[in-house]
PDB file of N, CA and C in Angstrom:
ATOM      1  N   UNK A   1      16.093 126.710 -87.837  1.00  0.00           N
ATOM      2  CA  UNK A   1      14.939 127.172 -87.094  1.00  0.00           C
ATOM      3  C   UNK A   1      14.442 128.483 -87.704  1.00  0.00           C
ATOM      4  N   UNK A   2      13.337 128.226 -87.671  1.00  0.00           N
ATOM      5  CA  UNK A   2      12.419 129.705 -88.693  1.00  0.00           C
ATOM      6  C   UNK A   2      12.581 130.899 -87.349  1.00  0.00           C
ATOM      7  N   UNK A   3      12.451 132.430 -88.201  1.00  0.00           N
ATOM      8  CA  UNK A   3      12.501 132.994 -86.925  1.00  0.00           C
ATOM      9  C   UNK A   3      11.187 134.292 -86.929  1.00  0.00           C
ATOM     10  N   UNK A   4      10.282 133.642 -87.541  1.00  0.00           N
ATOM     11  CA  UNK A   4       9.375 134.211 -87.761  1.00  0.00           C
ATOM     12  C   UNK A   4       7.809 133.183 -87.216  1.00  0.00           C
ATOM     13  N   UNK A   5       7.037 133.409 -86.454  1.00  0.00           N
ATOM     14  CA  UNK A   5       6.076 132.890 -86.323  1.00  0.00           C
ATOM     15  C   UNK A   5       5.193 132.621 -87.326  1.00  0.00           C
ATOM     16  N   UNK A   6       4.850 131.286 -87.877  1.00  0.00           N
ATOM     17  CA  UNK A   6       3.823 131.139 -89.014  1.00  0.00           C
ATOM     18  C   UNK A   6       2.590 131.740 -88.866  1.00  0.00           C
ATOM     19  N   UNK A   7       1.984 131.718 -88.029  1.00  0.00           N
ATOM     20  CA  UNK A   7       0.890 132.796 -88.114  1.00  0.00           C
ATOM     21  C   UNK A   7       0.735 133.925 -88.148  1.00  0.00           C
ATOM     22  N   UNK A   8       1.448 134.716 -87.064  1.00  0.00           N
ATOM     23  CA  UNK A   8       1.191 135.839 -86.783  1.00  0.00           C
ATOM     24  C   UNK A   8       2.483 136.739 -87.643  1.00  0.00           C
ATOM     25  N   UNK A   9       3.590 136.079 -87.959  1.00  0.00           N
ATOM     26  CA  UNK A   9       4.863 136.678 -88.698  1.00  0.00           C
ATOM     27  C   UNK A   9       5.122 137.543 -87.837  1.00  0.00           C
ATOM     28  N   UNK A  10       5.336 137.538 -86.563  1.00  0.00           N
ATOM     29  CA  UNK A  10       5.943 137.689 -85.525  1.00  0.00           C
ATOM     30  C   UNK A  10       7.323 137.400 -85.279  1.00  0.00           C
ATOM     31  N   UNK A  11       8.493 138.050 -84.552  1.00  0.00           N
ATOM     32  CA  UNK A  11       9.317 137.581 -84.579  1.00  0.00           C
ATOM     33  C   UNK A  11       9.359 136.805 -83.446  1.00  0.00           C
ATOM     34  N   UNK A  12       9.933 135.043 -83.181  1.00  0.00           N
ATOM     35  CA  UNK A  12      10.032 134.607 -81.865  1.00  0.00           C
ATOM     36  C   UNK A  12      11.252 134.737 -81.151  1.00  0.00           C
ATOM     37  N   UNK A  13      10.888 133.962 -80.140  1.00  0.00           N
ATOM     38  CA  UNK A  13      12.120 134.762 -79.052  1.00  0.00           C
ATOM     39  C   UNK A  13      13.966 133.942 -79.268  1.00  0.00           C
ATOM     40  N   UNK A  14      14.166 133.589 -80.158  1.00  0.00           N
ATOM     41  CA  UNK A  14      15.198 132.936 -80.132  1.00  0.00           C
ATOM     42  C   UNK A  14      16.070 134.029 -81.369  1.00  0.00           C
ATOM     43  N   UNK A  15      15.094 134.594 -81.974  1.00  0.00           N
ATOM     44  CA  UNK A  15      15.346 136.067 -83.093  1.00  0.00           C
ATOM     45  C   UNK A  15      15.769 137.289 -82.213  1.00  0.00           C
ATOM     46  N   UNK A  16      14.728 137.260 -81.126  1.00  0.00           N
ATOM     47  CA  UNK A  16      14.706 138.202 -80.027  1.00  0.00           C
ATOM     48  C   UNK A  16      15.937 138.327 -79.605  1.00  0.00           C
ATOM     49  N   UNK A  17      16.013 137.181 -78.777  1.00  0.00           N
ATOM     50  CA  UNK A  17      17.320 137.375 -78.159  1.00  0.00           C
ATOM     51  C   UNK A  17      18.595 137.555 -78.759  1.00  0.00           C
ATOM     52  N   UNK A  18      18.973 136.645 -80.218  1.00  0.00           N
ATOM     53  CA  UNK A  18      19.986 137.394 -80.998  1.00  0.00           C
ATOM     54  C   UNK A  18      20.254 138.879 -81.376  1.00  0.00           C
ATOM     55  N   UNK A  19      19.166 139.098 -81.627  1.00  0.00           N
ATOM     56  CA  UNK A  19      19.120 140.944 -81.955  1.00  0.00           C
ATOM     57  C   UNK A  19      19.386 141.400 -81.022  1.00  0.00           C
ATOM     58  N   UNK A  20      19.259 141.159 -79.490  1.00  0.00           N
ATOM     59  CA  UNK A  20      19.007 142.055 -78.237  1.00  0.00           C
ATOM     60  C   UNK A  20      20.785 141.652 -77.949  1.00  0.00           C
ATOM     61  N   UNK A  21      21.271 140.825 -77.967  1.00  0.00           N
ATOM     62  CA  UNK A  21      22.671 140.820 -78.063  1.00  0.00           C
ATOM     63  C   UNK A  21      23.678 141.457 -78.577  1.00  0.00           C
ATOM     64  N   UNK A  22      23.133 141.377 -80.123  1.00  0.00           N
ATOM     65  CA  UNK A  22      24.346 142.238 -81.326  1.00  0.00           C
ATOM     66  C   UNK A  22      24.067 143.604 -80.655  1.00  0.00           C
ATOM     67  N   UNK A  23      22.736 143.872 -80.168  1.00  0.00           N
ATOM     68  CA  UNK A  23      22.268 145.760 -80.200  1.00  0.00           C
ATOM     69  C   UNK A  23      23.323 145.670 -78.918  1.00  0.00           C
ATOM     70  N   UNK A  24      23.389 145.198 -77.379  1.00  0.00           N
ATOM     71  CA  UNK A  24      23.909 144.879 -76.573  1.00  0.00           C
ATOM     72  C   UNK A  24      25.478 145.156 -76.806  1.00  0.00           C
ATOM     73  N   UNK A  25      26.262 144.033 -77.254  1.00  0.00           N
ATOM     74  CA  UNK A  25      27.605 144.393 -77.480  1.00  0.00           C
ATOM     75  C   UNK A  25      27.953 145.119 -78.235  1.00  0.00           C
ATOM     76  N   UNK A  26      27.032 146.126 -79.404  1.00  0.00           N
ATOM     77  CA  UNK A  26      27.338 147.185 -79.895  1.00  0.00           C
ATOM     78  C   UNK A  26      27.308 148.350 -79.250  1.00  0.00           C
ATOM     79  N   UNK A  27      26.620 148.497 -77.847  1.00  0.00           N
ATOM     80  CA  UNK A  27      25.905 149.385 -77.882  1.00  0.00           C
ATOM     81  C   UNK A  27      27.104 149.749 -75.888  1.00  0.00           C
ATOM     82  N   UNK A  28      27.663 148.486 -75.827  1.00  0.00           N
ATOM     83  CA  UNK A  28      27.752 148.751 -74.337  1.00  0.00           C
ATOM     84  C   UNK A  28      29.494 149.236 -74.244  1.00  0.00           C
ATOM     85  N   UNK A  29      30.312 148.974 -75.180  1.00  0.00           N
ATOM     86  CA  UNK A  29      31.394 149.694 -74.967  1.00  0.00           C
ATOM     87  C   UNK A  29      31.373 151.155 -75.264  1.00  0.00           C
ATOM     88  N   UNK A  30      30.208 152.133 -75.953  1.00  0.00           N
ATOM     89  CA  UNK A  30      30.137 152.962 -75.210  1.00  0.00           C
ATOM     90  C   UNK A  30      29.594 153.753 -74.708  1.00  0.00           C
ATOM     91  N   UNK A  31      29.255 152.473 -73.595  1.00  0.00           N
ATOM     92  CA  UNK A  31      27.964 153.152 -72.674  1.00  0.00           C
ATOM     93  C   UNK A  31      26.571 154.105 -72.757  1.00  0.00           C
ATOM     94  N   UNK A  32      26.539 153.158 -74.002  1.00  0.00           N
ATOM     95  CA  UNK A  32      24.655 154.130 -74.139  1.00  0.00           C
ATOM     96  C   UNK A  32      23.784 153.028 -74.133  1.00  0.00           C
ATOM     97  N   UNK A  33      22.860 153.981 -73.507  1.00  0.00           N
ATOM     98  CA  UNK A  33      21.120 153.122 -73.340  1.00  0.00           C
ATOM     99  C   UNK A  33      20.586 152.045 -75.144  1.00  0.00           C
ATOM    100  N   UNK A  34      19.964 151.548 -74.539  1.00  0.00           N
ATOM    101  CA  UNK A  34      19.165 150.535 -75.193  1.00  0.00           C
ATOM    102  C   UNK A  34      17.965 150.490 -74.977  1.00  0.00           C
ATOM    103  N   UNK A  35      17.590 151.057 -75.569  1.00  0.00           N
ATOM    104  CA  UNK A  35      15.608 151.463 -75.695  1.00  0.00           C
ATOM    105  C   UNK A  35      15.240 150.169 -76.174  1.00  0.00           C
ATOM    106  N   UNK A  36      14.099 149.827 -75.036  1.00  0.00           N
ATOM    107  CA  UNK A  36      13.643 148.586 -75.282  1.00  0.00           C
ATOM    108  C   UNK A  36      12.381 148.597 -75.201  1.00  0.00           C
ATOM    109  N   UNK A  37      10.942 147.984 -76.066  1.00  0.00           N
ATOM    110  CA  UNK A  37       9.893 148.114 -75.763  1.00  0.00           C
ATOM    111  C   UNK A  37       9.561 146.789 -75.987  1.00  0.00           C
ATOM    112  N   UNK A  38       8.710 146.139 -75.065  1.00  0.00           N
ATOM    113  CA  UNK A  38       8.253 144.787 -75.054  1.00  0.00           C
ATOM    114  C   UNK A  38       6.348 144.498 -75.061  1.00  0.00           C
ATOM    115  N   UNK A  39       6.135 144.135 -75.884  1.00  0.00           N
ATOM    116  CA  UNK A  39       4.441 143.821 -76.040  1.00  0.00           C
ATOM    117  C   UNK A  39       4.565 142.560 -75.991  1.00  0.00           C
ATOM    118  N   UNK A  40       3.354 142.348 -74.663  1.00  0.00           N
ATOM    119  CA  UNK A  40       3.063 141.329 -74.845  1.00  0.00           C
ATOM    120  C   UNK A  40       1.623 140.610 -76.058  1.00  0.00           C
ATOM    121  N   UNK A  41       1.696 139.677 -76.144  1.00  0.00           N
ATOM    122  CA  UNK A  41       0.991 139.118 -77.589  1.00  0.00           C
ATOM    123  C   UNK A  41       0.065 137.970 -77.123  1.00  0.00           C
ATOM    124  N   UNK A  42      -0.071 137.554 -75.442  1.00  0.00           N
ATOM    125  CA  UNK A  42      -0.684 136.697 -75.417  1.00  0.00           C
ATOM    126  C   UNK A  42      -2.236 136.555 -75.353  1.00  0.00           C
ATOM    127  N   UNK A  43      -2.798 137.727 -75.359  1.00  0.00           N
ATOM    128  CA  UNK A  43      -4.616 138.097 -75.713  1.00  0.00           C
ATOM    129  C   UNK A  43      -4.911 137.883 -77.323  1.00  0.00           C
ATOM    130  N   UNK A  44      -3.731 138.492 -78.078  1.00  0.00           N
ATOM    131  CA  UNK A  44      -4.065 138.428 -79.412  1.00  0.00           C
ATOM    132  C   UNK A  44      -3.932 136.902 -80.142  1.00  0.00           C
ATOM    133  N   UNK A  45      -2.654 136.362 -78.993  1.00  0.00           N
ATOM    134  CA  UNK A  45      -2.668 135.454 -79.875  1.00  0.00           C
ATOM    135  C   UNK A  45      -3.806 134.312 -79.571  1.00  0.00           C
ATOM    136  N   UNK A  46      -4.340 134.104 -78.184  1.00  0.00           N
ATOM    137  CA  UNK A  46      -5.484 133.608 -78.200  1.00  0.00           C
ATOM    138  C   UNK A  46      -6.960 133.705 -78.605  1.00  0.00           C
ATOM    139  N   UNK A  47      -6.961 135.174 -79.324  1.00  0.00           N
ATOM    140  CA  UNK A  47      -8.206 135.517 -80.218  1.00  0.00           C
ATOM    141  C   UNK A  47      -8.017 135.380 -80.892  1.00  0.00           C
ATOM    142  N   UNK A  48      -6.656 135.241 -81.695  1.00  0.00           N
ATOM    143  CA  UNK A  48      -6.425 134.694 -82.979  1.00  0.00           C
ATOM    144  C   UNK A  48      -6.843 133.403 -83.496  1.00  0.00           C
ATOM    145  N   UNK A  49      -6.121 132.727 -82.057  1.00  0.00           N
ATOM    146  CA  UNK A  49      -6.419 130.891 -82.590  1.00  0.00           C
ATOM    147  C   UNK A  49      -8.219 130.692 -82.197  1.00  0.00           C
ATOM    148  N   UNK A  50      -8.275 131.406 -81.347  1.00  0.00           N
ATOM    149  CA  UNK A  50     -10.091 131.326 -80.911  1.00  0.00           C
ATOM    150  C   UNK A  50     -11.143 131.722 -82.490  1.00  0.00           C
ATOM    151  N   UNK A  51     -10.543 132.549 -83.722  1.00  0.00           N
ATOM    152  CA  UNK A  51     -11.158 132.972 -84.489  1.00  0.00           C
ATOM    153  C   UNK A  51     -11.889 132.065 -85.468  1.00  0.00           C
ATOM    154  N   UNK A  52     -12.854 132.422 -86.011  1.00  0.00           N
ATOM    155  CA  UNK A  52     -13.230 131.810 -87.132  1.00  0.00           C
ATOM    156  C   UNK A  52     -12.611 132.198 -88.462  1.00  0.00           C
ATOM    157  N   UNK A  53     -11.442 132.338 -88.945  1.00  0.00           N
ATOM    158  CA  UNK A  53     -10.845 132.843 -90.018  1.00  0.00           C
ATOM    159  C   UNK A  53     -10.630 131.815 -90.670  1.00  0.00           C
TER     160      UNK A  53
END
């Protein structure tokens, strides 16, 4: 499974969630935060496919 979106070269969420794991069990024995920022993509990605490109 690719883990990059063909269009947008985005990462999808099955990439997501592996990374958010390894950072996770690296990060929780000892006990520090996990800065997380989440954008959502679903305006862009419908002006995207809406485009004339």
């Amino acid at each position: 499974m690719a883990n990059l979106n063909g269009l947008t070269q985005v990462a999808n969420r099955p990439c997501f969630d592996g990374r958010l794991q390894g950072k996770w069990k690296r990060l929780a024995p000892e006990q520090q935060p996990l800065p997380l920022i989440l954008y959502l993509t679903t305006m862009f990605r419908a002006k995207l496919m809406n485009s004339d490109i």
